[in-house]
Protein backbone atom coordinates (compact mmCIF):
# COMPACT_ATOMS: atom_id res chain seq x y z
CA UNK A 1 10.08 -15.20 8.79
CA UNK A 2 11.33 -13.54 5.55
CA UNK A 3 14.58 -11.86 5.41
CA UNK A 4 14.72 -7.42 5.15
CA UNK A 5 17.27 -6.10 3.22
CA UNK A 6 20.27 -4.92 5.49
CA UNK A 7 20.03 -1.31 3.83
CA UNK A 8 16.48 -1.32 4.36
CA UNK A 9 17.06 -1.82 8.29
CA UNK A 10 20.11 0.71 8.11
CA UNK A 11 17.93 3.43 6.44
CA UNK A 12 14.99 2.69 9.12
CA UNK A 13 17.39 3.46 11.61
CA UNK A 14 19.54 5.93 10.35
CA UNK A 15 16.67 8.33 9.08
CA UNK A 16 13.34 8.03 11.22
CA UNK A 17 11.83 10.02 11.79
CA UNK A 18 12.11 11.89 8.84
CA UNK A 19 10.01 11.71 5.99
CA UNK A 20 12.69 11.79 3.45
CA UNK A 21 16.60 11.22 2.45
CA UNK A 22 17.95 13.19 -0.58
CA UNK A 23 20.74 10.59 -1.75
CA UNK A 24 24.28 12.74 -1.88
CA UNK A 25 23.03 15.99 0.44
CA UNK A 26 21.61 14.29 3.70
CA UNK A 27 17.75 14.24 5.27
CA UNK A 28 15.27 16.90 3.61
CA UNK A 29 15.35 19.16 5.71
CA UNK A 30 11.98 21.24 3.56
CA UNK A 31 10.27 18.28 5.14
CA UNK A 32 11.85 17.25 7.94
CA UNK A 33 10.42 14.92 10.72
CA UNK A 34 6.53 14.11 11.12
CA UNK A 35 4.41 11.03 13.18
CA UNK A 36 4.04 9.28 10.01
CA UNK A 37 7.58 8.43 9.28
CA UNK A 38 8.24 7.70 13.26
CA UNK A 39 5.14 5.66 13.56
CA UNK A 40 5.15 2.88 10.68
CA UNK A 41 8.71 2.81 11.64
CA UNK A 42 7.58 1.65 14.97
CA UNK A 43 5.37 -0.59 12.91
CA UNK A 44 8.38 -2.38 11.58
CA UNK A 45 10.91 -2.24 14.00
CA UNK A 46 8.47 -3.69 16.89
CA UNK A 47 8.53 -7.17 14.28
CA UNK A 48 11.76 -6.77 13.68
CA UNK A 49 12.96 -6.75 17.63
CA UNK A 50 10.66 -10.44 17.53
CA UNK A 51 12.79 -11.58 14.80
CA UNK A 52 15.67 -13.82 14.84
CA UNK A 53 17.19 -11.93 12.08
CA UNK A 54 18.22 -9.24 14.38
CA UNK A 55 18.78 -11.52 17.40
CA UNK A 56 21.99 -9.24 17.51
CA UNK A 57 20.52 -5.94 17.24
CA UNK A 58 17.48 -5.86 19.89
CA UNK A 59 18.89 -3.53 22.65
CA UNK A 60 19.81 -1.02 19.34
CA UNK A 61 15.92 -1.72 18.25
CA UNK A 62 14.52 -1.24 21.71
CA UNK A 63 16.46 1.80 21.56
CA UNK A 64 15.08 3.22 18.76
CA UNK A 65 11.69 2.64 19.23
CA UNK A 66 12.17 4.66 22.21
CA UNK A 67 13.42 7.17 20.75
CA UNK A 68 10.58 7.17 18.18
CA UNK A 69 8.18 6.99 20.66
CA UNK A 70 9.49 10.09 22.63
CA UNK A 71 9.43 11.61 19.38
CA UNK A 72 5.73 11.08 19.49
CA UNK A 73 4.90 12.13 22.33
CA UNK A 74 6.93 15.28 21.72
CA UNK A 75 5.05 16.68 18.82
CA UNK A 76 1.42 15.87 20.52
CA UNK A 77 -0.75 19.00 21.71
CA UNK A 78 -1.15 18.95 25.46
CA UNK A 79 -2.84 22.52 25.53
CA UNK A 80 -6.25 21.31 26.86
CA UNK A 81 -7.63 24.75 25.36
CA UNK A 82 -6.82 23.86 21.54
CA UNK A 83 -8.68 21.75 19.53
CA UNK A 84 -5.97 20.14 18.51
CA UNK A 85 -5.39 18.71 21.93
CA UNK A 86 -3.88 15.29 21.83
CA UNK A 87 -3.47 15.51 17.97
CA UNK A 88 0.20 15.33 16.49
CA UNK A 89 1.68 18.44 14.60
CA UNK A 90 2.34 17.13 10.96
CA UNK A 91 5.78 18.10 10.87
CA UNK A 92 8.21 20.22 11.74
CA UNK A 93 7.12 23.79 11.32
CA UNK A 94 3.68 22.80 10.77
CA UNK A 95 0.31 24.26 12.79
CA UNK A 96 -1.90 21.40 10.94
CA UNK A 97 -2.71 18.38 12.99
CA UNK A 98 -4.36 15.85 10.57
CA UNK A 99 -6.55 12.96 12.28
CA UNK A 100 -4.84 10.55 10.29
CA UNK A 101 -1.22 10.66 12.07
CA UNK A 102 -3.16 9.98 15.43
CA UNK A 103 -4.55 7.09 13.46
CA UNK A 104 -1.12 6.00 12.34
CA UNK A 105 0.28 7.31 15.89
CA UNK A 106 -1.72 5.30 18.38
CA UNK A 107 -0.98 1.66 17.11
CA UNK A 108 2.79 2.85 17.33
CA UNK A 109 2.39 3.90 20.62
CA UNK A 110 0.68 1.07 21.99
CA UNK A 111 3.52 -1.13 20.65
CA UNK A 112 6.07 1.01 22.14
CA UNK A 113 4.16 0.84 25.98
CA UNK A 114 3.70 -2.78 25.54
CA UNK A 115 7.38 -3.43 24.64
CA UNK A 116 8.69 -1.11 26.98
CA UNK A 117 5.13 -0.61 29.80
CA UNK A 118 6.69 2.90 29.81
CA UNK A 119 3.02 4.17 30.58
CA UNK A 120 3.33 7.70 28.93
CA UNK A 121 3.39 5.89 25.76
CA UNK A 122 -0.15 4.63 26.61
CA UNK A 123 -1.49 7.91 28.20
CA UNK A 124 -0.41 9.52 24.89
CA UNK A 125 -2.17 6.65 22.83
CA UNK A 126 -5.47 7.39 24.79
CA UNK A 127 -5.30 10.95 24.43
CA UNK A 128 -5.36 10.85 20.91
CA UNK A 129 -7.85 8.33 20.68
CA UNK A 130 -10.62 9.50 23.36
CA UNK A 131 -9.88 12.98 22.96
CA UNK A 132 -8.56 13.91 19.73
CA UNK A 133 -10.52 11.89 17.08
CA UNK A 134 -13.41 11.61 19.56
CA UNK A 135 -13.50 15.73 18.36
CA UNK A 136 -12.67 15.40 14.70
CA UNK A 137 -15.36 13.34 14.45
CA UNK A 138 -17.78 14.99 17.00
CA UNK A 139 -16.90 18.61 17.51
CA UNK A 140 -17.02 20.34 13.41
CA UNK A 141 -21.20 19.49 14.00
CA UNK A 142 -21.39 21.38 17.02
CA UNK A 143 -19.23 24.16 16.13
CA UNK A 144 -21.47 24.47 12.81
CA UNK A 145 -18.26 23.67 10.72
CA UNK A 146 -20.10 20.35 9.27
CA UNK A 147 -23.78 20.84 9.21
CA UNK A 148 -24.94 17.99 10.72
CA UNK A 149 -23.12 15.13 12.57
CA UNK A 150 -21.86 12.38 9.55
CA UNK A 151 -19.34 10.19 11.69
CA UNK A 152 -16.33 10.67 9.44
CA UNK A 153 -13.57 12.87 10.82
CA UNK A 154 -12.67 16.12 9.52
CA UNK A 155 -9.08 15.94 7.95
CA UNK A 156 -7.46 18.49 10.11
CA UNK A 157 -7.28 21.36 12.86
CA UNK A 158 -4.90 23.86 13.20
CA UNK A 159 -3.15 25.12 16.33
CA UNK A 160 -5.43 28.21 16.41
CA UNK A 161 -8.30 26.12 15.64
CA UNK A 162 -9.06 26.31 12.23
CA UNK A 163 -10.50 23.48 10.16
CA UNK A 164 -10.04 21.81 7.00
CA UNK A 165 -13.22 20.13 7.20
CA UNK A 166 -13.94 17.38 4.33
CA UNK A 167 -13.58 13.78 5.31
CA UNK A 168 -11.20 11.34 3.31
CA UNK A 169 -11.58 8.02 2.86
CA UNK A 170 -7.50 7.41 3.92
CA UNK A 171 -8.87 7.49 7.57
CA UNK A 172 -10.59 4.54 7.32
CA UNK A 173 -7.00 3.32 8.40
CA UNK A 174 -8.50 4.73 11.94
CA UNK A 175 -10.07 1.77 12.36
CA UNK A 176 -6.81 -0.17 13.17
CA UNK A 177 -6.07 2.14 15.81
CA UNK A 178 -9.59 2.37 17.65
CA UNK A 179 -10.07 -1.71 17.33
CA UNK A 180 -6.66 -1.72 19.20
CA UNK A 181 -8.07 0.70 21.76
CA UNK A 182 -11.25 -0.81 21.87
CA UNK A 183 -9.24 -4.27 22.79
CA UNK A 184 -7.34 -2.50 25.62
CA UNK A 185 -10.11 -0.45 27.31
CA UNK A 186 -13.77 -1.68 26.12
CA UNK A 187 -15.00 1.43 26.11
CA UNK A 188 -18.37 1.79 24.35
CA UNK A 189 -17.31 5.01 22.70
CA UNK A 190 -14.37 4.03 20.75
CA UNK A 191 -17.17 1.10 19.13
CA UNK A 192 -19.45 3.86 18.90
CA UNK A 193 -16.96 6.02 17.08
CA UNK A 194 -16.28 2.61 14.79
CA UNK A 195 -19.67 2.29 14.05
CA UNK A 196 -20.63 5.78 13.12
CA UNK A 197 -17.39 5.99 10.68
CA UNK A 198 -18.34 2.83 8.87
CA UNK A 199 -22.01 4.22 8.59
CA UNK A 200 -20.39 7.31 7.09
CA UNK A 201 -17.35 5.83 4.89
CA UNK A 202 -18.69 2.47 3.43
CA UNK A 203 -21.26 4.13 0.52
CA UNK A 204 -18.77 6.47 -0.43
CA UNK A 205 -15.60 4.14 -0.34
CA UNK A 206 -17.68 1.24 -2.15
CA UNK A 207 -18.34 4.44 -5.16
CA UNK A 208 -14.32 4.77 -5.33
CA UNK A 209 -14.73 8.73 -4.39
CA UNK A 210 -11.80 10.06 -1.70
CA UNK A 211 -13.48 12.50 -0.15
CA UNK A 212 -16.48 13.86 1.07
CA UNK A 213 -16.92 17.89 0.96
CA UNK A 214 -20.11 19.09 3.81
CA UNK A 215 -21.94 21.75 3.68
CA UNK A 216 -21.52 24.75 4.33
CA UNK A 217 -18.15 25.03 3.26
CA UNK A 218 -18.32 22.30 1.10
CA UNK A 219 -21.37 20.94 -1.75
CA UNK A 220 -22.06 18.00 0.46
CA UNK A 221 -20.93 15.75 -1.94
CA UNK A 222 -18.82 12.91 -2.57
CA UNK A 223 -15.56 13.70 -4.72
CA UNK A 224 -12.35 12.20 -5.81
CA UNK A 225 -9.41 14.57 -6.75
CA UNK A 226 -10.36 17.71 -7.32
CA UNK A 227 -12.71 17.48 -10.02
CA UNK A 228 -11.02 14.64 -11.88
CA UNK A 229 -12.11 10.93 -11.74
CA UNK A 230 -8.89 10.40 -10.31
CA UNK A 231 -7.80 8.46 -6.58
CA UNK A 232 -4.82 8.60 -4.51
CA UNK A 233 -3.53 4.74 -4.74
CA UNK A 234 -2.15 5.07 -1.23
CA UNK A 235 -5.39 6.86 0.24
CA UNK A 236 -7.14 3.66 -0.91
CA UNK A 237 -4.61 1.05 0.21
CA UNK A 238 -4.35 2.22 3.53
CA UNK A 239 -8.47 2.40 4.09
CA UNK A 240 -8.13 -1.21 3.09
CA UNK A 241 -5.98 -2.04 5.37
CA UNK A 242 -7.89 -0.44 7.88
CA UNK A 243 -11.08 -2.12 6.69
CA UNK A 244 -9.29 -6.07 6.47
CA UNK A 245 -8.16 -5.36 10.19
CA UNK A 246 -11.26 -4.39 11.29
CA UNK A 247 -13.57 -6.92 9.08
CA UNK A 248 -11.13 -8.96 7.50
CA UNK A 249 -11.79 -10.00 3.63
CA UNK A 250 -15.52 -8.63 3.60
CA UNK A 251 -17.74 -7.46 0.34
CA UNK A 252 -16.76 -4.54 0.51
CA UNK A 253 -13.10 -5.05 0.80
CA UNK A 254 -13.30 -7.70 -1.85
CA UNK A 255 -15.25 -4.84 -4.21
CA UNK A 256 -12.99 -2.25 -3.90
CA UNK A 257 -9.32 -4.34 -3.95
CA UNK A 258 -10.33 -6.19 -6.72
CA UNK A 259 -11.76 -3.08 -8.99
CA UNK A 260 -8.76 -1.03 -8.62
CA UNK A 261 -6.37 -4.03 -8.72
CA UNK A 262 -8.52 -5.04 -11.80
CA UNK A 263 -7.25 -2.17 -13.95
CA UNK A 264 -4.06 -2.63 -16.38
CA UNK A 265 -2.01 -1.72 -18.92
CA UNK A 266 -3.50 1.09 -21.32
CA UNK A 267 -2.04 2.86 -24.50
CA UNK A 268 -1.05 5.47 -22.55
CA UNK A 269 0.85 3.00 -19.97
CA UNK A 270 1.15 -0.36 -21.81
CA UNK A 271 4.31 -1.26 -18.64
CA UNK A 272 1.60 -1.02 -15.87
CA UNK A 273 1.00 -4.27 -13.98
CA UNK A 274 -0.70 -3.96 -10.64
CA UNK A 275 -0.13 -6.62 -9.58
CA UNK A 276 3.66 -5.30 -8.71
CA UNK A 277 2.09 -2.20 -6.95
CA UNK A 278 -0.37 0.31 -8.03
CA UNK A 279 -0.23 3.34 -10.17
CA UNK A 280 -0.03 6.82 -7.94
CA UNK A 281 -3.27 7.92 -9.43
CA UNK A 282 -5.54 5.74 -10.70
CA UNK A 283 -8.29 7.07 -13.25
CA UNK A 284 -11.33 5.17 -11.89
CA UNK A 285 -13.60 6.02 -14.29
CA UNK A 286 -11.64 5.29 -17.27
CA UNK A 287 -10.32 2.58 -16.06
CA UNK A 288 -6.63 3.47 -16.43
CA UNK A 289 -2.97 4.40 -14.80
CA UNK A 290 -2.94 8.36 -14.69
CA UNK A 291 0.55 8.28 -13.55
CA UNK A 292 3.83 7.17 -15.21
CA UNK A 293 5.00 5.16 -11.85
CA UNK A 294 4.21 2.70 -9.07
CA UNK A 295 3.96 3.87 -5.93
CA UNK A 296 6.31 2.12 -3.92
CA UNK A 297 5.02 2.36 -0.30
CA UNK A 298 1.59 0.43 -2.03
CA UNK A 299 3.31 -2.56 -2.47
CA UNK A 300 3.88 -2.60 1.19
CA UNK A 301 0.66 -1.98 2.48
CA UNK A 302 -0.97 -4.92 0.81
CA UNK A 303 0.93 -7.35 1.83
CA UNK A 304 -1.28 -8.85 4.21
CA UNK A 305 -4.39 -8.62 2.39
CA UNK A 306 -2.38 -10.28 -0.77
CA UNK A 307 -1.26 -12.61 1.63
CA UNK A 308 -4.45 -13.91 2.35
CA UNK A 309 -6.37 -13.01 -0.94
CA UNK A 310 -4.05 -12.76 -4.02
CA UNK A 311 -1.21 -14.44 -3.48
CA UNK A 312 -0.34 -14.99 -7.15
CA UNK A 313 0.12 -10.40 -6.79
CA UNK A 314 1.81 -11.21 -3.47
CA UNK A 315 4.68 -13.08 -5.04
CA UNK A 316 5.15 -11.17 -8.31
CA UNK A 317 5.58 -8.09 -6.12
CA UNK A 318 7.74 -9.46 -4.04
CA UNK A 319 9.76 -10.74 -7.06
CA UNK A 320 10.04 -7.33 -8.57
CA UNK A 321 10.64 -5.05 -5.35
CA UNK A 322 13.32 -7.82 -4.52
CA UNK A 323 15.31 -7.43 -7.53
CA UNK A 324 15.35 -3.71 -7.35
CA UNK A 325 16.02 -3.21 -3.72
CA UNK A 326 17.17 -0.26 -4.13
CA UNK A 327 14.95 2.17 -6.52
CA UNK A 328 11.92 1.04 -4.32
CA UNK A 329 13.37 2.85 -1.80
CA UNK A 330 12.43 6.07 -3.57
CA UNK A 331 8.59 7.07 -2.92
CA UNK A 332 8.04 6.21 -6.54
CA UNK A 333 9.29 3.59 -8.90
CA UNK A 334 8.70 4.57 -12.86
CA UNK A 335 6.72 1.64 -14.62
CA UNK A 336 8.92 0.74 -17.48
CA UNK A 337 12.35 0.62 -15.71
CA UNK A 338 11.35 1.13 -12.34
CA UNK A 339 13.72 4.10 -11.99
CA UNK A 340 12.99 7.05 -9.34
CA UNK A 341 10.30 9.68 -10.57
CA UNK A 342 12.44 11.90 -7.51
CA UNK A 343 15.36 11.72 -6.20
CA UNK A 344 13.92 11.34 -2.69
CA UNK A 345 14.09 8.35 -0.40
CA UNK A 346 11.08 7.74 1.42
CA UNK A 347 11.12 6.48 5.47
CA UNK A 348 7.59 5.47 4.92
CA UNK A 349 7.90 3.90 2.22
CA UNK A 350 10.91 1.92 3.44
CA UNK A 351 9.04 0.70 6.55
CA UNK A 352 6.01 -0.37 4.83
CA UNK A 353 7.93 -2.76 1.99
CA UNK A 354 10.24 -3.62 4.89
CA UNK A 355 6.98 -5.16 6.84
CA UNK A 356 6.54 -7.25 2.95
CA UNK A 357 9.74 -8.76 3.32
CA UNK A 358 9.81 -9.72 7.28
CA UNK A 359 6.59 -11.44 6.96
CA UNK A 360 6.74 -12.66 2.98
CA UNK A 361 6.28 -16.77 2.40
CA UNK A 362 6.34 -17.95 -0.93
CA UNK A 363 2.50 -18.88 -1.62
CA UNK A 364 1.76 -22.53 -0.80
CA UNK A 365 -0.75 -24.20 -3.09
CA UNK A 366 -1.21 -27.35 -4.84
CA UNK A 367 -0.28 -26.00 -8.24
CA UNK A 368 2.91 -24.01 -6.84
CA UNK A 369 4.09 -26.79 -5.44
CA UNK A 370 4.23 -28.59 -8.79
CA UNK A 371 5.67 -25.26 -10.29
CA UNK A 372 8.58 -25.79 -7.74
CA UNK A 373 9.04 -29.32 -8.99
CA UNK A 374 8.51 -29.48 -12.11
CA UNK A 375 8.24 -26.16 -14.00
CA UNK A 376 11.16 -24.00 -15.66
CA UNK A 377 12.21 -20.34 -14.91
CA UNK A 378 11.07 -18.03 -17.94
CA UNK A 379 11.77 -14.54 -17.92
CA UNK A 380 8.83 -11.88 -18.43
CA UNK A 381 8.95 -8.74 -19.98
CA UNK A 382 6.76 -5.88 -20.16
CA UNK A 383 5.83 -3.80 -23.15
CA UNK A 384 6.31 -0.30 -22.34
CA UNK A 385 6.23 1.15 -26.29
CA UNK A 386 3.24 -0.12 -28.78
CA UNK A 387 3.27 3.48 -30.91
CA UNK A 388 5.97 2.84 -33.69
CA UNK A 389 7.71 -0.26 -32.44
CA UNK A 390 7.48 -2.30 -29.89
CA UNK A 391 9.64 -2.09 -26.60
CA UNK A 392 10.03 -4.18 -23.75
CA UNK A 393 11.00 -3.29 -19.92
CA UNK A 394 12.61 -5.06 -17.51
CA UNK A 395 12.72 -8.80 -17.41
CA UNK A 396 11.72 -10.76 -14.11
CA UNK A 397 11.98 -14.43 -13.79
CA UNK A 398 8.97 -16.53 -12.73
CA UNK A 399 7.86 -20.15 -12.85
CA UNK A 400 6.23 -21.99 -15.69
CA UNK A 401 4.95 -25.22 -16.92
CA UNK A 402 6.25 -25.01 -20.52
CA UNK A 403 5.01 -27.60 -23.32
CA UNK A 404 4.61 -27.49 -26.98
CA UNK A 405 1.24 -26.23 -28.06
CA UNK A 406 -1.26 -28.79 -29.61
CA UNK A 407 -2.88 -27.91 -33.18
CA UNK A 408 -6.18 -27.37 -31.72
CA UNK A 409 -5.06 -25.10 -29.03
CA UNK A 410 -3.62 -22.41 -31.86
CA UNK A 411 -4.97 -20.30 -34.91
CA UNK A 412 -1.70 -20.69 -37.23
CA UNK A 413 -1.00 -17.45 -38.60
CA UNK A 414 0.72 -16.94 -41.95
CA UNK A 415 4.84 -17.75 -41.67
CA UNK A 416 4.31 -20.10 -38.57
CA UNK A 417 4.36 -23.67 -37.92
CA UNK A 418 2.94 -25.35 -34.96
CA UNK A 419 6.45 -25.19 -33.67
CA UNK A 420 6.79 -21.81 -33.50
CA UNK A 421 3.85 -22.37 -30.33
CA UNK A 422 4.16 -23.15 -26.75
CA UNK A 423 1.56 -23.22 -24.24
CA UNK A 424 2.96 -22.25 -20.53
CA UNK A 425 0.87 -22.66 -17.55
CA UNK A 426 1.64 -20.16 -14.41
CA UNK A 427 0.51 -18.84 -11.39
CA UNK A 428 2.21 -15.52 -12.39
CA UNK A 429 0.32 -12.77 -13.63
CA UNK A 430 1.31 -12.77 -17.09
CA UNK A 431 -0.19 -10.16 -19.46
CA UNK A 432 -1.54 -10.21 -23.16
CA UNK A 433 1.62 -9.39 -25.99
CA UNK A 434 4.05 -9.51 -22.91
CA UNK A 435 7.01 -11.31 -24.06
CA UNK A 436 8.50 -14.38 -22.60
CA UNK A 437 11.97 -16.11 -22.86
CA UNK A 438 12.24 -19.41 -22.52
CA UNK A 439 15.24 -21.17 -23.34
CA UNK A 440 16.58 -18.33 -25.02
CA UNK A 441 13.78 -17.72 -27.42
CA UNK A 442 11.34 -14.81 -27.21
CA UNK A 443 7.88 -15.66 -27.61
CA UNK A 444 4.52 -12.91 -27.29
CA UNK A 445 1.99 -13.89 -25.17
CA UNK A 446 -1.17 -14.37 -25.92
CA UNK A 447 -5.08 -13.87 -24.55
CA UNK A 448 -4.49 -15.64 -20.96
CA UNK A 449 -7.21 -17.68 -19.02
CA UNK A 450 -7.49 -17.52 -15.58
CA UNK A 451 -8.34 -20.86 -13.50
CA UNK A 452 -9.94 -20.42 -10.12
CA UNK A 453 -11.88 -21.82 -7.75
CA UNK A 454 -14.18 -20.37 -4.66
CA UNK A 455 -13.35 -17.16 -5.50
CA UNK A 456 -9.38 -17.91 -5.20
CA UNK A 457 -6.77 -18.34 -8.25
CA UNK A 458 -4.99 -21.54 -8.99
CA UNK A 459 -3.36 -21.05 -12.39
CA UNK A 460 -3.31 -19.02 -15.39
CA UNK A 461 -2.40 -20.17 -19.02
CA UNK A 462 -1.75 -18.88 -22.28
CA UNK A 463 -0.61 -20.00 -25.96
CA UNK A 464 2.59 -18.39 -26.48
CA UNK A 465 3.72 -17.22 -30.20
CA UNK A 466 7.25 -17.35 -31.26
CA UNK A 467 9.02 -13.56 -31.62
CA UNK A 468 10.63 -13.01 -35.47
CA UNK A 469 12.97 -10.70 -36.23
């Protein structure tokens, strides 16, 4: 098992169930608790209480989890006459009860009864599966709210039953907590209710649209936000996860992680790598960043897909979010610097990159295990300014296998010798005019190859130019 930062754990258990901690003045109190922060903080904490690295803190854990878990059941509806019955209010103050903090609730719970076999934990768990998004997804058709039955859930329902009826892609997440119901009970509902959201979702997810708007409220169409070609990074990362769970590295997981992870750096945002986490919107269409920062809490949920499917992203993440322990905790991390866009730590956030670090291995292939032995640590930097002059972010070190570049791997450019070239092999993902240092000297990067094979990477290479001046 990996190791989680001791502020990380602190924070975690200091703070949730609150969404957010305002560094010098205390909790935010404008948002104040909600199921999301409390349940992937049960997420974490359930690993952590397995782990040896807290061998000396399980009764606090156990604990805490209760606590979290009585939280939970706290906030759910038990008024058999509202629709929202055995949804979970939002947050405090709030009359909204969104279907997907059941779908983040019910795995929490689960873990909670099965740690503890306190069976209201469980009761609650079904509720909000059988009952509650059974009628987001069933119960806007017959009330004429959708106009015909789709199989996606609408996003909300308010205490006196009014709907915010479009369907997001985000709750493909769902399908983490109905396989885990599924598991338990074996009803044939809860695989109905699987089957008809993965009917509805796939077409629209596979498109890279967020939402989908029914008539008659809506234009029955597919959008993304608002009217922009714009995504929620988070929105998609968590219907990944939901889909890898549920049908682990399938086409149409494969098509969607690898088209948003596929876009980079632009003019606008030369600094952006995601491959350290991904942008908080993400212009599909165009292809490019449409924020100025990562967000953090991204990083976190694809761990175990990278894991499994990109490890070279996997590592270089880890890399960067472990040398700036701190500004990840802040919901988002700005690309050049990584400094906080807000001055607002984020529970969530927290617990999911908390989750990377408990569970992170160093990838294990044949050409990282020659990297360990025999390559050199280089430090890469970003470019984060192409307009006037060029600037460079913050350095992280990786790997390399360094030699001198051969005359016909190079186009000699005018004031260069051969020596002025090196060619680096690494399974890092290095980017085009990046700069490296290696051995004190500052070379650009150039066009990089990627080397794979059956659809997974091995290496990457690139003829490196000596920096002047």
């Amino acid at each position: 098992m990996g190791t989680v930062p001791q502020q990380y754990f602190s924070f975690i258990m200091d703070y949730a169930p609150y969404f957010y901690v305002i560094p010098g003045a205390g909790v935010d109190t404008d948002w104040g608790r909600g199921p999301a922060a409390a349940a992937h903080a049960i997420d974490f904490l359930n690993e952590a209480y397995r782990s040896s690295q807290f061998e000396s803190q399980k009764t606090d854990i156990y604990n805490k989890i209760v606590e979290l878990a009585d939280y939970l059941v706290s906030v759910q509806c038990t008024d058999d006459q509202k629709l929202a019955y055995g949804g979970f209010q939002s947050k405090d103050e709030s009359t909204d009860y969104y279907s997907i903090d059941a779908m983040r609730a019910v795995p929490a719970l689960l873990k909670a009864y099965t740690l503890t076999g306190t069976t209201v934990y469980l009761d609650s768990a079904t509720l909000a599966g059988e009952t509650f998004l059974y009628n987001m997804q069933h119960k806007p058709s017959e009330l004429e709210i959708h106009n015909q039955y789709y199989g996606g859930f609408a996003q909300a329902v308010t205490i006196t039953d009014e709907w915010l009826p479009e369907m997001h892609i985000v709750d493909l997440y769902g399908l983490v907590a109905l396989k885990l119901l599924h598991n338990r009970t074996g009803e044939t509902q809860i695989q109905t209710m699987i089957d008809d959201a993965l009917d509805f979702y796939r077409s629209g997810f596979e498109k890279l649209y967020s939402r989908y708007s029914p008539l008659p409220s809506g234009d029955g169409e597919w959008h993304r936000v608002g009217t922009s070609d714009v995504i929620y990074d988070d929105d998609f990362g968590y219907a990944l996860a939901g889909l890898l769970h549920y049908e682990g590295w399938s086409p149409t997981v494969k098509k969607v992680y690898e088209y948003v992870n596929s876009i980079g750096p632009s003019a606008d945002h030369p600094a952006y790598n995601p491959a350290v986490c991904w942008s908080g919107y993400v212009d599909v269409v165009a292809g490019k960043a449409d924020s100025d920062y990562y967000d953090s809490v991204t990083a976190g949920i694809l761990w175990q897909l990278r894991s499994g499917h990109d490890k070279s992203a996997l590592e270089f993440s880890f890399d960067v979010v472990s040398g700036h322990v701190e500004e990840f905790m802040y919901w988002g991390a700005k690309f050049g610097d990584y400094s906080p866009v807000e001055n607002r730590k984020s529970v969530v956030t927290v617990s999911w990159l908390s989750l990377l670090f408990l569970n992170y291995r160093r990838p294990i292939t044949a050409f990282t295990r020659i990297l360990r032995s025999h390559g050199e640590d280089v430090t890469l930097y970003p470019v984060t300014e192409t307009e006037e002059s060029v600037s460079y972010g913050e350095g992280v070190t990786i790997k390399a296998l360094v030699s001198p570049s051969r005359t016909d791997e190079i186009v000699m450019e005018p004031g260069y010798v051969v020596n002025d070239y090196i060619t680096v092999h690494t399974f890092a993902p290095i980017r085009h005019h990046y700069k490296l240092r290696h051995r004190g000297v500052d070379y650009e990067v150039g066009p990089v190859e990627d080397y794979s094979f059956q659809g997974q990477l091995l290496s990457r290479r690139a003829v490196c130019r000596r920096l002047i001046g």
